[in-house]
N, C-alpha and C. Protein backbone atom coordinates (compact mmCIF):
# COMPACT_ATOMS: atom_id res chain seq x y z
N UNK A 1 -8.50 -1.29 23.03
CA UNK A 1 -8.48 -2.70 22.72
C UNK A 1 -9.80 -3.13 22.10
N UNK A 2 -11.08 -2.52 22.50
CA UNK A 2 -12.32 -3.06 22.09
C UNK A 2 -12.49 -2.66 20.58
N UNK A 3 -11.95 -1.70 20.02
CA UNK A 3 -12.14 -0.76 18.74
C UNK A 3 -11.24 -2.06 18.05
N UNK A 4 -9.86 -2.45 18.50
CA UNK A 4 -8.92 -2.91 17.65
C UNK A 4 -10.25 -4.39 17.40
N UNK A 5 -10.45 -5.02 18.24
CA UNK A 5 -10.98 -5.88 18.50
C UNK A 5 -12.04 -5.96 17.37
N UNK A 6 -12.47 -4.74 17.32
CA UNK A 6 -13.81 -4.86 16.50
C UNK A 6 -13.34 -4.36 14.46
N UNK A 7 -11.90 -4.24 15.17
CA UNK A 7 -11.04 -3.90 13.37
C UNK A 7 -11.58 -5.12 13.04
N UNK A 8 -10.69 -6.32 13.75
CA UNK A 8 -10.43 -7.52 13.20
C UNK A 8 -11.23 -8.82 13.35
N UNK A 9 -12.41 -8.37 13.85
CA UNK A 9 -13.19 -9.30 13.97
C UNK A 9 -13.88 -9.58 12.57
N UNK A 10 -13.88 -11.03 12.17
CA UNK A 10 -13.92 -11.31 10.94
C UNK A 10 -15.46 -11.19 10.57
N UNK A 11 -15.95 -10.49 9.44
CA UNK A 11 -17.46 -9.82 9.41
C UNK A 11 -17.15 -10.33 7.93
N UNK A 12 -18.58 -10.23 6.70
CA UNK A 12 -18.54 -10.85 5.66
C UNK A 12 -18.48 -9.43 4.87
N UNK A 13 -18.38 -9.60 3.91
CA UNK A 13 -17.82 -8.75 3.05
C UNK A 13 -18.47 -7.37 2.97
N UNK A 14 -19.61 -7.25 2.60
CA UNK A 14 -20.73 -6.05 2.91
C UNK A 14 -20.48 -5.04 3.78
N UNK A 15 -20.76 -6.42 5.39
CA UNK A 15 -21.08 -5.81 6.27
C UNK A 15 -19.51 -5.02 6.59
N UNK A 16 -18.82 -5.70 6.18
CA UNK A 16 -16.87 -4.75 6.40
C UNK A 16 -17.47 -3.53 6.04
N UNK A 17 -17.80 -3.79 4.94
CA UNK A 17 -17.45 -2.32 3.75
C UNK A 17 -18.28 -1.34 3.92
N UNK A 18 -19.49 -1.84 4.45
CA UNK A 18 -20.30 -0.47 5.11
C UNK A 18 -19.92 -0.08 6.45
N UNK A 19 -19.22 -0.84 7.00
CA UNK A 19 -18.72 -0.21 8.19
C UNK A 19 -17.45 0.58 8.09
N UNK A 20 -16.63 0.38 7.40
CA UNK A 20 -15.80 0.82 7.08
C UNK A 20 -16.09 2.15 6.07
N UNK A 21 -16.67 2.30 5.78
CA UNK A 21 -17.00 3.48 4.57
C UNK A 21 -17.58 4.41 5.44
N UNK A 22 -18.65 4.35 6.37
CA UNK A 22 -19.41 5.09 7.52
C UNK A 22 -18.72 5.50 8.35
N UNK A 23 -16.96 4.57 8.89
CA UNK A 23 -15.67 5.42 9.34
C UNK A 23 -15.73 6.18 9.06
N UNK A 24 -14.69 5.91 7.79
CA UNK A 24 -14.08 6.76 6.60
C UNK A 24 -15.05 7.91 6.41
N UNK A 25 -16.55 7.98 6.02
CA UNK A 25 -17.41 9.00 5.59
C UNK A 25 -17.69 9.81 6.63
N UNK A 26 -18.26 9.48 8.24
CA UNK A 26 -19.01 10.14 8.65
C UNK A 26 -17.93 10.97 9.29
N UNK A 27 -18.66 12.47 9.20
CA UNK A 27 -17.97 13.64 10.18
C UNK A 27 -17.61 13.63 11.66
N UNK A 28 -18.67 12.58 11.98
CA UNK A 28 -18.46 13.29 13.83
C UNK A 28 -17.58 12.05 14.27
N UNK A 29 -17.09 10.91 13.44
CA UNK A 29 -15.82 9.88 13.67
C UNK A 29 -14.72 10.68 13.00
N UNK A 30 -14.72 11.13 12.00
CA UNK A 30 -13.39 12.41 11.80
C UNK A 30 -13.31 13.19 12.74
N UNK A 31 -14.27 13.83 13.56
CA UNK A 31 -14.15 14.79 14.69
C UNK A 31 -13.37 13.80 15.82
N UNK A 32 -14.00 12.67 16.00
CA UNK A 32 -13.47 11.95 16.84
C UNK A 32 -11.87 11.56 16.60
N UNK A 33 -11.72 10.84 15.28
CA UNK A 33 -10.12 10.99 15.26
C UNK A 33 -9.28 11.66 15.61
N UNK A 34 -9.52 13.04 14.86
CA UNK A 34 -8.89 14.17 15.20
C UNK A 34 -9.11 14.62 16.40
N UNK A 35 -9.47 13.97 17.64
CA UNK A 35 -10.02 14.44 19.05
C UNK A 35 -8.69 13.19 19.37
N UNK A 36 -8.66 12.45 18.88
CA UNK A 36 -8.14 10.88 19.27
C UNK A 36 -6.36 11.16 19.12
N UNK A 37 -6.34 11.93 18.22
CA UNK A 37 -4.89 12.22 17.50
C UNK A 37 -3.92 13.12 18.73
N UNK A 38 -5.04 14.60 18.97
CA UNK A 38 -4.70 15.29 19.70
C UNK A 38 -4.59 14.64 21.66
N UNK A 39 -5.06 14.00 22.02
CA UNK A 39 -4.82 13.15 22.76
C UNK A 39 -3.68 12.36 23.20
N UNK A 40 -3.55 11.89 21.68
CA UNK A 40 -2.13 10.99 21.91
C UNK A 40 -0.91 11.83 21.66
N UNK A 41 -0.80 13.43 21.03
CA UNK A 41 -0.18 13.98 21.19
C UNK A 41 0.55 14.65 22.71
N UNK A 42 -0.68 14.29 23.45
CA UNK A 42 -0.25 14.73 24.94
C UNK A 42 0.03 13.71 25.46
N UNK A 43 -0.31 11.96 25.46
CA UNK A 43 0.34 10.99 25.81
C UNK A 43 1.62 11.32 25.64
N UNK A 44 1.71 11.30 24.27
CA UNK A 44 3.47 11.64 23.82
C UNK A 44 4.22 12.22 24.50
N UNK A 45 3.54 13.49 25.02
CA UNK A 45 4.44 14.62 25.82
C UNK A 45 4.25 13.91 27.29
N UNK A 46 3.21 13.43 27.72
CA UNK A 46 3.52 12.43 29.24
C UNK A 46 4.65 11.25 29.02
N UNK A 47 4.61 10.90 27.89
CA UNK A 47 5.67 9.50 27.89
C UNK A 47 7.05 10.53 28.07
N UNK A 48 7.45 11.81 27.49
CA UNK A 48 8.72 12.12 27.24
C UNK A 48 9.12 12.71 28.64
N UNK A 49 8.12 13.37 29.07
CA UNK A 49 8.33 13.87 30.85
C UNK A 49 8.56 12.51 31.96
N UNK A 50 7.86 11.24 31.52
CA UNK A 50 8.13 9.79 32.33
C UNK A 50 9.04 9.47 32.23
N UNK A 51 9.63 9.27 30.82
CA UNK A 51 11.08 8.62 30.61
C UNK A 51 11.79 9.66 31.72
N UNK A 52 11.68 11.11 31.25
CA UNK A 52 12.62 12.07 32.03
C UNK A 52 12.93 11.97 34.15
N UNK A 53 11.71 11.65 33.94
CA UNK A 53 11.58 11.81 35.59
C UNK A 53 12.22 10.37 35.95
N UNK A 54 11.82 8.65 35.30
CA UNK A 54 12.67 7.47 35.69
C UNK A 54 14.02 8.20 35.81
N UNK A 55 14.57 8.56 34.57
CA UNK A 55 16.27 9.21 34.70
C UNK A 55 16.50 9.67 36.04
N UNK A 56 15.84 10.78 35.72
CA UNK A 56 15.97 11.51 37.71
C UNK A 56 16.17 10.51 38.66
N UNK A 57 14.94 10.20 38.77
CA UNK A 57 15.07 9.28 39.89
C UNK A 57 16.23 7.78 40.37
N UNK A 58 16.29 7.52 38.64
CA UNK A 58 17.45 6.72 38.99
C UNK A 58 18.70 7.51 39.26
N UNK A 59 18.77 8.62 38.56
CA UNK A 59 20.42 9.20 39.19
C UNK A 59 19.79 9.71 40.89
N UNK A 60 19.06 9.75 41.73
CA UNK A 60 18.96 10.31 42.90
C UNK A 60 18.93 8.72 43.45
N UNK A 61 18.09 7.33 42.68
CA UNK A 61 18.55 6.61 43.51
C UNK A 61 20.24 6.02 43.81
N UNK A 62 20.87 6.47 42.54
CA UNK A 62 22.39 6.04 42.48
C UNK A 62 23.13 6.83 43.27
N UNK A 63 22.55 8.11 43.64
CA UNK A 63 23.49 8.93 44.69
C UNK A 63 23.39 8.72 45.71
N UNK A 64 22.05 8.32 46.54
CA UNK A 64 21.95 7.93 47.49
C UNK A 64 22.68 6.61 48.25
N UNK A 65 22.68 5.81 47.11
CA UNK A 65 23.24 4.66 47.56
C UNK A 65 25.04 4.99 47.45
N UNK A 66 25.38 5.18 46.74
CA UNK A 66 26.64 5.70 47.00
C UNK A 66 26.78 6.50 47.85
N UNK A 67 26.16 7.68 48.60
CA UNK A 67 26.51 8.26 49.58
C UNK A 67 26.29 6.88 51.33
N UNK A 68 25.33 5.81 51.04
CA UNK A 68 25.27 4.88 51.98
C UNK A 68 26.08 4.18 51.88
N UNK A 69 26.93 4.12 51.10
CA UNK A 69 28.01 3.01 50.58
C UNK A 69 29.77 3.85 50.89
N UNK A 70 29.52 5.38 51.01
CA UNK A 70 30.73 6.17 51.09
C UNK A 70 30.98 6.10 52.83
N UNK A 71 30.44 5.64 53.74
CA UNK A 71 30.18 6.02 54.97
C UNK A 71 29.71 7.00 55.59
N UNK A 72 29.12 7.79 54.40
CA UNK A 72 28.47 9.01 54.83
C UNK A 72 27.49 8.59 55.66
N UNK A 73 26.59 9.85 56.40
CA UNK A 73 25.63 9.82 56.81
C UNK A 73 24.01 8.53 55.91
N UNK A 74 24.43 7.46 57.00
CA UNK A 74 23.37 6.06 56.48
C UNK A 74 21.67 6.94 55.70
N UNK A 75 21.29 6.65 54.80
CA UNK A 75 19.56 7.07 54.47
C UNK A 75 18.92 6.05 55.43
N UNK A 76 17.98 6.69 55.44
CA UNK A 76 16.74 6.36 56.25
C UNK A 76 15.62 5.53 55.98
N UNK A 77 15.19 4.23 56.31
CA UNK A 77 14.65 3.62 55.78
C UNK A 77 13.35 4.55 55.15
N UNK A 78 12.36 5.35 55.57
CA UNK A 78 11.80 5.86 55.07
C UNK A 78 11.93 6.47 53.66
N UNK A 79 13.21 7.01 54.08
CA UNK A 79 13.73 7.99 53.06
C UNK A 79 13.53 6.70 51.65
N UNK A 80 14.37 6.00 51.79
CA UNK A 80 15.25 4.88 50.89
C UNK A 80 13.24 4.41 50.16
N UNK A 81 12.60 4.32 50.50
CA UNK A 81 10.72 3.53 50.22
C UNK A 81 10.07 4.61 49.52
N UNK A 82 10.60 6.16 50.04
CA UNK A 82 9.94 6.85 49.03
C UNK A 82 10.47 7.04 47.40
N UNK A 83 11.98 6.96 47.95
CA UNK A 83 12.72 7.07 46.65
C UNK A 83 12.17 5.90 45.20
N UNK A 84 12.02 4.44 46.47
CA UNK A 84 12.04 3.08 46.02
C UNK A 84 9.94 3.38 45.55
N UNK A 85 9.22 4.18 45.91
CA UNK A 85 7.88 4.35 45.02
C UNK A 85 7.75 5.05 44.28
N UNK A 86 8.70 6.58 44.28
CA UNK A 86 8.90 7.26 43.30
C UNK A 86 9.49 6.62 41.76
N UNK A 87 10.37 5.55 42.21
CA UNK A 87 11.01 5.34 41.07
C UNK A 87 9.93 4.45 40.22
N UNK A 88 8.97 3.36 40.99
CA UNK A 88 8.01 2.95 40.44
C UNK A 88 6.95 3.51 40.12
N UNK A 89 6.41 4.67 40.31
CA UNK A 89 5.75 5.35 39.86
C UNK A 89 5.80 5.77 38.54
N UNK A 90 7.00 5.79 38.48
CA UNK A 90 7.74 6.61 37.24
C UNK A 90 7.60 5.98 36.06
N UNK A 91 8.22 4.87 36.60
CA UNK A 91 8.13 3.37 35.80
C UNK A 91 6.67 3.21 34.94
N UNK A 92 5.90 3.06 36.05
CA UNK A 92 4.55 2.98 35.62
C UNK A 92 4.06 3.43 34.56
N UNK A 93 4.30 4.76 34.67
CA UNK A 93 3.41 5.86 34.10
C UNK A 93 4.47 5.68 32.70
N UNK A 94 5.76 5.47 32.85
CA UNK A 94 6.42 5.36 31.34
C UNK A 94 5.68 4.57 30.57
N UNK A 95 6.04 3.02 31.18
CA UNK A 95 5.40 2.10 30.53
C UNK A 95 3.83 2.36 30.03
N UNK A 96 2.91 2.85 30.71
CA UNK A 96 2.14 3.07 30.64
C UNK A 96 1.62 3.75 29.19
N UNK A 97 2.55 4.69 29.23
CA UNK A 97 2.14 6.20 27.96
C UNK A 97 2.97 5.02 26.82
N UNK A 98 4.23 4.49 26.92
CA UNK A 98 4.08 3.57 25.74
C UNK A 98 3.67 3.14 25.43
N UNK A 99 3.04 2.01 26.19
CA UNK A 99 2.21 0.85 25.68
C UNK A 99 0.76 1.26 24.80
N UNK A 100 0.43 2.51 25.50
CA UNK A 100 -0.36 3.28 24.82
C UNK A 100 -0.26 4.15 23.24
N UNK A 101 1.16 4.64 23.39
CA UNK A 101 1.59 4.92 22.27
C UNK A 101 1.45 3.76 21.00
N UNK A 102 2.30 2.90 21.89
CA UNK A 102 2.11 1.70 20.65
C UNK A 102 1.10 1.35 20.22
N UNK A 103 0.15 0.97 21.26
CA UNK A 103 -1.23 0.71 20.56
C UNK A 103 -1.81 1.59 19.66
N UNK A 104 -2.18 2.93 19.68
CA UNK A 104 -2.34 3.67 18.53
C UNK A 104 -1.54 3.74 17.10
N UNK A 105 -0.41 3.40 17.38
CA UNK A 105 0.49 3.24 16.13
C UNK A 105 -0.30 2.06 15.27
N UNK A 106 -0.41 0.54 15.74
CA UNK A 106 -0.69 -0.75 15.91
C UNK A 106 -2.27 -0.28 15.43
N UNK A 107 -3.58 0.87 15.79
CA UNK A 107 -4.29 0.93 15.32
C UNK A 107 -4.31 1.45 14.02
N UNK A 108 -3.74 2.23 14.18
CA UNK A 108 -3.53 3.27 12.87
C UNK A 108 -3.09 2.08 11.68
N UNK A 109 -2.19 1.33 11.79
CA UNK A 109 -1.86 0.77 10.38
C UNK A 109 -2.60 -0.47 10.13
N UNK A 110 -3.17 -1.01 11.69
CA UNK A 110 -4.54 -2.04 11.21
C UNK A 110 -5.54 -1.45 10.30
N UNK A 111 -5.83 -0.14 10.86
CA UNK A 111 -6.70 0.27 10.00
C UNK A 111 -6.51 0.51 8.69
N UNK A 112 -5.52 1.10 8.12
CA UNK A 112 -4.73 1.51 6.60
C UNK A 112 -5.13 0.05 6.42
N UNK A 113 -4.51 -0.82 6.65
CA UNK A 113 -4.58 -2.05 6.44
C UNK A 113 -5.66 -2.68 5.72
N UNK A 114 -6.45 -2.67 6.46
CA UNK A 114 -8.14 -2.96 6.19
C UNK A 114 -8.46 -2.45 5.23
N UNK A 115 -8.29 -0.87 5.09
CA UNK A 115 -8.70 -0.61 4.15
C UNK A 115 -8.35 -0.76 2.76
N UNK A 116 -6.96 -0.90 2.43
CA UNK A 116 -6.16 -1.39 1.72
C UNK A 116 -6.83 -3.10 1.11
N UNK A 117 -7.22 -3.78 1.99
CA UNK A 117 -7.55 -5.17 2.01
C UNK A 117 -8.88 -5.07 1.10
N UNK A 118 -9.54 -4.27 1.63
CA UNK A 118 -11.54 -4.20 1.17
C UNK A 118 -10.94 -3.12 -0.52
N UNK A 119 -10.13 -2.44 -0.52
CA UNK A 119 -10.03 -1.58 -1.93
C UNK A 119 -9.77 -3.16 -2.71
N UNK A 120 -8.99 -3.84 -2.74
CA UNK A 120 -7.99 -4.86 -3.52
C UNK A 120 -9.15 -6.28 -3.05
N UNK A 121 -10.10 -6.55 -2.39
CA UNK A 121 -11.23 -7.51 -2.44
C UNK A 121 -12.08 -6.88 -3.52
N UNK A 122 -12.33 -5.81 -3.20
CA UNK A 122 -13.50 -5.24 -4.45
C UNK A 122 -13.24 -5.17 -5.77
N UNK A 123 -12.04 -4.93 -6.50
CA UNK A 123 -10.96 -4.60 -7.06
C UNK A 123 -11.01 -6.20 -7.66
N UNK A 124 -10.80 -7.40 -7.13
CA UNK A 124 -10.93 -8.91 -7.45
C UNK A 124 -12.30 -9.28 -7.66
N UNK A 125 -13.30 -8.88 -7.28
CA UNK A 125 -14.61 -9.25 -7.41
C UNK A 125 -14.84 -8.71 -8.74
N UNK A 126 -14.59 -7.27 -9.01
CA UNK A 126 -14.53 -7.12 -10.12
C UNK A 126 -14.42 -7.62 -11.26
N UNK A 127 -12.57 -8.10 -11.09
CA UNK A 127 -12.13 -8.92 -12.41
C UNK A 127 -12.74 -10.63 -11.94
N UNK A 128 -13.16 -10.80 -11.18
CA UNK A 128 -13.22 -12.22 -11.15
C UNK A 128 -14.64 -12.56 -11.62
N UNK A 129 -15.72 -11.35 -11.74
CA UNK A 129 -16.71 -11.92 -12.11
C UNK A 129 -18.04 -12.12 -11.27
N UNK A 130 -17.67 -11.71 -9.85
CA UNK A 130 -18.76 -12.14 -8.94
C UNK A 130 -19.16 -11.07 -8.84
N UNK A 131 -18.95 -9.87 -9.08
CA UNK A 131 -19.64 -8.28 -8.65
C UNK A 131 -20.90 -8.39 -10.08
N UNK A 132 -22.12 -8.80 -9.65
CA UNK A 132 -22.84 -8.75 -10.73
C UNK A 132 -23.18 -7.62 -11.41
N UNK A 133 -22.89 -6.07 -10.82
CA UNK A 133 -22.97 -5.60 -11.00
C UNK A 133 -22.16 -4.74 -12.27
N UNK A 134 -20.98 -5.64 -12.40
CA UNK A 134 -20.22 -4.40 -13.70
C UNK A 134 -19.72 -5.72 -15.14
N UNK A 135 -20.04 -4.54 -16.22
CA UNK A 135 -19.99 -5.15 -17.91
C UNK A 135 -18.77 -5.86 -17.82
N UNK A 136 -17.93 -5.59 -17.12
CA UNK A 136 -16.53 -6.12 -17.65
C UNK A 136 -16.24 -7.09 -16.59
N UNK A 137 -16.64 -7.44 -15.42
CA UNK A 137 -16.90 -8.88 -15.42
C UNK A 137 -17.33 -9.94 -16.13
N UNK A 138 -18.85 -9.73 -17.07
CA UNK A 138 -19.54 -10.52 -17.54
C UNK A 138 -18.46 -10.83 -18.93
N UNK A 139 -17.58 -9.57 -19.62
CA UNK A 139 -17.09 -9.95 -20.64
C UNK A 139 -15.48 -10.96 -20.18
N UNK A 140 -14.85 -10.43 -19.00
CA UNK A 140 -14.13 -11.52 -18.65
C UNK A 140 -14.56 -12.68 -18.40
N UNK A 141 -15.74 -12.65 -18.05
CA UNK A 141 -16.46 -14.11 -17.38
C UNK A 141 -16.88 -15.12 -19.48
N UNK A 142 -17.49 -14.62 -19.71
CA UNK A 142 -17.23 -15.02 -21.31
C UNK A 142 -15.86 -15.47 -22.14
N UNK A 143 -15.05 -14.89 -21.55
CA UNK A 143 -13.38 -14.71 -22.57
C UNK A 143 -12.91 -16.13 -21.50
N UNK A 144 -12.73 -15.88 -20.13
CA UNK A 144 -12.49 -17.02 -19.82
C UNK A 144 -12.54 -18.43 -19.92
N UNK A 145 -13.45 -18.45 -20.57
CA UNK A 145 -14.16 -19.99 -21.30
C UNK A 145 -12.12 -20.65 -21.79
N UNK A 146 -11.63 -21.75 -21.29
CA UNK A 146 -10.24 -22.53 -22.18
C UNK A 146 -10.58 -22.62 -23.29
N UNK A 147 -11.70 -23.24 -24.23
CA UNK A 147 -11.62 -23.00 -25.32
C UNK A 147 -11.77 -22.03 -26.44
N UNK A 148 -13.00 -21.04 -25.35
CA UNK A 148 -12.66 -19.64 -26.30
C UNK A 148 -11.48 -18.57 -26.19
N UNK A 149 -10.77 -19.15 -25.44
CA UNK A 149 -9.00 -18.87 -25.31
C UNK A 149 -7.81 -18.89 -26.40
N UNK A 150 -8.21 -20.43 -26.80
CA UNK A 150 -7.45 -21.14 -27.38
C UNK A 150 -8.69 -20.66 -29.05
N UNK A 151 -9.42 -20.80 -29.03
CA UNK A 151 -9.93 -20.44 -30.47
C UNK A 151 -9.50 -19.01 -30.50
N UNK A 152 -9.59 -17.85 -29.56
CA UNK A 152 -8.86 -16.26 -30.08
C UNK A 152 -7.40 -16.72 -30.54
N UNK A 153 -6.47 -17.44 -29.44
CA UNK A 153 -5.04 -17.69 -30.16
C UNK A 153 -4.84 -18.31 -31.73
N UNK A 154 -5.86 -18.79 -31.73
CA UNK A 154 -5.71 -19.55 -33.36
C UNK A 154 -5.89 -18.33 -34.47
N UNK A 155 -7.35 -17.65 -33.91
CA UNK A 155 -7.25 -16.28 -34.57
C UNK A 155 -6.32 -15.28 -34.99
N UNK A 156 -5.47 -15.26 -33.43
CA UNK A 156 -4.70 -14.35 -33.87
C UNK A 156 -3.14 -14.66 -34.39
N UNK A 157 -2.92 -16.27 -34.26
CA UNK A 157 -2.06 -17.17 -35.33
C UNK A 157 -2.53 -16.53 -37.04
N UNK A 158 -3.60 -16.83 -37.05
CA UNK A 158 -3.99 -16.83 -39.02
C UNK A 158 -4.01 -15.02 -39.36
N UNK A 159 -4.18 -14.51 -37.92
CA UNK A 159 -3.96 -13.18 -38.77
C UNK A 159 -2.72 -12.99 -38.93
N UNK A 160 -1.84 -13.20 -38.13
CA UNK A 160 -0.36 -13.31 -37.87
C UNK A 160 0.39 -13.77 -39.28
N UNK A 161 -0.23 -14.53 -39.94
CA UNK A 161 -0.02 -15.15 -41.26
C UNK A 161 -0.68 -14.61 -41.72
N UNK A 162 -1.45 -13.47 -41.28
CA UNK A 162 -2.13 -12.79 -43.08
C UNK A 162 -1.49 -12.05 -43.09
N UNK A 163 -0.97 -10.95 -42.32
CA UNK A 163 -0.29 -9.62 -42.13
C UNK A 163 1.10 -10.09 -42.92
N UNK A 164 2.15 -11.76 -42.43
CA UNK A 164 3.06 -11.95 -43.29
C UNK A 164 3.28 -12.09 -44.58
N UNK A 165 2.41 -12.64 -44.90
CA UNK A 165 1.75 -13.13 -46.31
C UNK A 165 1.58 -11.46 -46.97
N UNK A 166 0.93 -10.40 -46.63
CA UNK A 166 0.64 -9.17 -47.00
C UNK A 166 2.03 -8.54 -47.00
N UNK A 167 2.55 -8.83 -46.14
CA UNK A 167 4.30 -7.83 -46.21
C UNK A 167 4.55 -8.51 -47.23
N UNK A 168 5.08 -9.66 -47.66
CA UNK A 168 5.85 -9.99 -48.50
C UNK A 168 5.15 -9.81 -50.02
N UNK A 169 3.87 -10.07 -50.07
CA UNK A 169 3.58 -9.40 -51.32
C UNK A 169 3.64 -8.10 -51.81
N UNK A 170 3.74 -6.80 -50.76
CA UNK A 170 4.03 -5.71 -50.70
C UNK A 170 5.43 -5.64 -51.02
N UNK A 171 6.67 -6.25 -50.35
CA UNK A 171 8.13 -6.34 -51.20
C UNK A 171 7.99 -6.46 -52.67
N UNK A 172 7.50 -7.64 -52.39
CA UNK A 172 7.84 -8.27 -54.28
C UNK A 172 6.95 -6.98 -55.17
N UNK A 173 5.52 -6.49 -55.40
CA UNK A 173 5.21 -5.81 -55.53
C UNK A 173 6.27 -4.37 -55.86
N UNK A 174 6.65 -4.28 -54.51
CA UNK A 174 7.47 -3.14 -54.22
C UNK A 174 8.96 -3.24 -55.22
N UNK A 175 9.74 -4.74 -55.80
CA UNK A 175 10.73 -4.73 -56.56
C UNK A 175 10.35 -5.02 -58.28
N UNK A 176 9.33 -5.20 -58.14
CA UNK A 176 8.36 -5.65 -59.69
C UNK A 176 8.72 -4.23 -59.95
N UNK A 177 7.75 -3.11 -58.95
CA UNK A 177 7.66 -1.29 -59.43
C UNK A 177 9.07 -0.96 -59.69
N UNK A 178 9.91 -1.37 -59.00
CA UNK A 178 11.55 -0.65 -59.13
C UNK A 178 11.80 -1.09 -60.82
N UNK A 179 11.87 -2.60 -61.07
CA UNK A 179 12.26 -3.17 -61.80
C UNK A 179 11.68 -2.15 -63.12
N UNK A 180 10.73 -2.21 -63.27
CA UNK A 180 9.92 -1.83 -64.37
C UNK A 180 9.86 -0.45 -64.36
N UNK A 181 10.12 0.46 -62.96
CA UNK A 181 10.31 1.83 -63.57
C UNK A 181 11.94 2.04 -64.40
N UNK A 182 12.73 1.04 -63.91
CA UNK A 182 13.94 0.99 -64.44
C UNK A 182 14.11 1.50 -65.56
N UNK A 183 13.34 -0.49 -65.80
CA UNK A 183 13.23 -0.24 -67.40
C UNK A 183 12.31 0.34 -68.63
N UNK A 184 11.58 1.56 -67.94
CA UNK A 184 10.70 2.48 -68.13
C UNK A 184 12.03 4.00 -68.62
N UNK A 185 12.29 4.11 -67.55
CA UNK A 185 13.75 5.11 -67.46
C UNK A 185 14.36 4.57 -68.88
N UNK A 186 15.16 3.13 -68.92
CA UNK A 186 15.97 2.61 -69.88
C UNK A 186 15.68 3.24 -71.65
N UNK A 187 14.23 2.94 -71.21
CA UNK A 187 13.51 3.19 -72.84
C UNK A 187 13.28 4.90 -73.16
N UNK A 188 12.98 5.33 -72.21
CA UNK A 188 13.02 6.61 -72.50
C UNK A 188 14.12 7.91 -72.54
N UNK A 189 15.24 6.69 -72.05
CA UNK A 189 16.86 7.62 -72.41
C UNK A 189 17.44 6.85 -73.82
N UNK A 190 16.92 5.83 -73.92
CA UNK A 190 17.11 5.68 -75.77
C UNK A 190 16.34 6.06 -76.25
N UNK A 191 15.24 6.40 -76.49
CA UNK A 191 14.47 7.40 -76.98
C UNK A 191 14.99 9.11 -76.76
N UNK A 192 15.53 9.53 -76.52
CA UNK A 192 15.87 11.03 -76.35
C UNK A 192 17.37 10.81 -77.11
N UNK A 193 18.21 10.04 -77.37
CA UNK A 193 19.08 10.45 -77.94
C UNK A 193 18.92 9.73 -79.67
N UNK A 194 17.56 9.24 -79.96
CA UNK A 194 17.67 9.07 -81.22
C UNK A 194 16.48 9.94 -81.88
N UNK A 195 15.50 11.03 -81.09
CA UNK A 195 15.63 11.88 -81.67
C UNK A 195 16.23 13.20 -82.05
N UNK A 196 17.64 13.16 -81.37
CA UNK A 196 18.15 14.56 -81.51
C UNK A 196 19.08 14.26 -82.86
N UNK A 197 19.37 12.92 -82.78
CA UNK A 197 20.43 12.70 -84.35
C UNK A 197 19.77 12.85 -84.92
């Protein structure tokens, strides 16, 4: 609880990210995870032997009482208190290894979490301009200006109209050449049959 505690305790931006990176980086908290992992692997195997043993115990408390209920031979109050601590015992220790289980689950994706959160904060500082540190803030921070927005769109309006203006003189151009090789062709097939007469 104190670790989760100290996930989410709200710290300013820095101080997150060096703590979080000194996680992530240092070896002997990887040793520790992986110490942390293997751990809860044996919780796991105590939660699956707890569930198993409540079962038991509830089918031994259900026989019992049906055998007190058949007129058989009555149980014994003793008897009936151990059954009745065994079964809470059992209980216990289930609940127990879950609640535990869960919480590691519950850490594990706080943490993804976080980290996920500080990649995609840094990631915005970036494009937004406040990381003084990188060129392409300062050039978004420039472009952003509304009117030097609206003066690139005008720009790229008039080129938009030069490029049209350029196609269509390239057509006409392009039917002038047809036209005139035509009649280039025209003259030079009356020319070939008036010198062979």
């Amino acid at each position: 609880m104190s670790i989760f505690m100290l996930l989410i305790v709200p710290l300013p931006f820095a101080i997150r990210r060096r703590l979080f990176t000194f996680i992530s980086e240092n070896p002997l908290i990887a040793k520790l995870q992986y110490g942390l992992k293997i751990t809860f692997i044996f919780i796991l195997i105590l939660f699956i032997d707890s569930v198993n043993r409540v079962y038991r115990v509830q089918v031994e408390l259900a026989a019992a009482t049906d055998a007190s209920k058949g007129n058989a031979a009555a149980i014994m109050g003793h008897e009936r208190l151990e059954v009745q601590a065994r079964k809470f015992y059992s209980q216990r220790n289930m609940y127990l290894c879950g609640f535990t289980l869960f919480l590691s689950l519950i850490l594990n994706r706080t943490y993804i979490m976080i980290l996920e959160v500080l990649r995609l904060e840094e990631k915005l500082k970036k494009f937004e301009g406040t990381d003084k540190n990188t060129k392409q803030s300062e050039k978004l921070a420039m472009a952003g200006d509304p009117g030097e927005i609206s003066r690139l769109k005008r720009e790229i309006q008039l080129r938009d109209q030069d490029i049209e203006t350029l196609k269509k003189q390239a057509a006409s151009l392009h039917r002038e050449y047809d036209e005139l090789a035509e009649k280039y062709g025209r003259t030079q097939q009356d020319d070939v049959p008036k010198k062979m007469k």
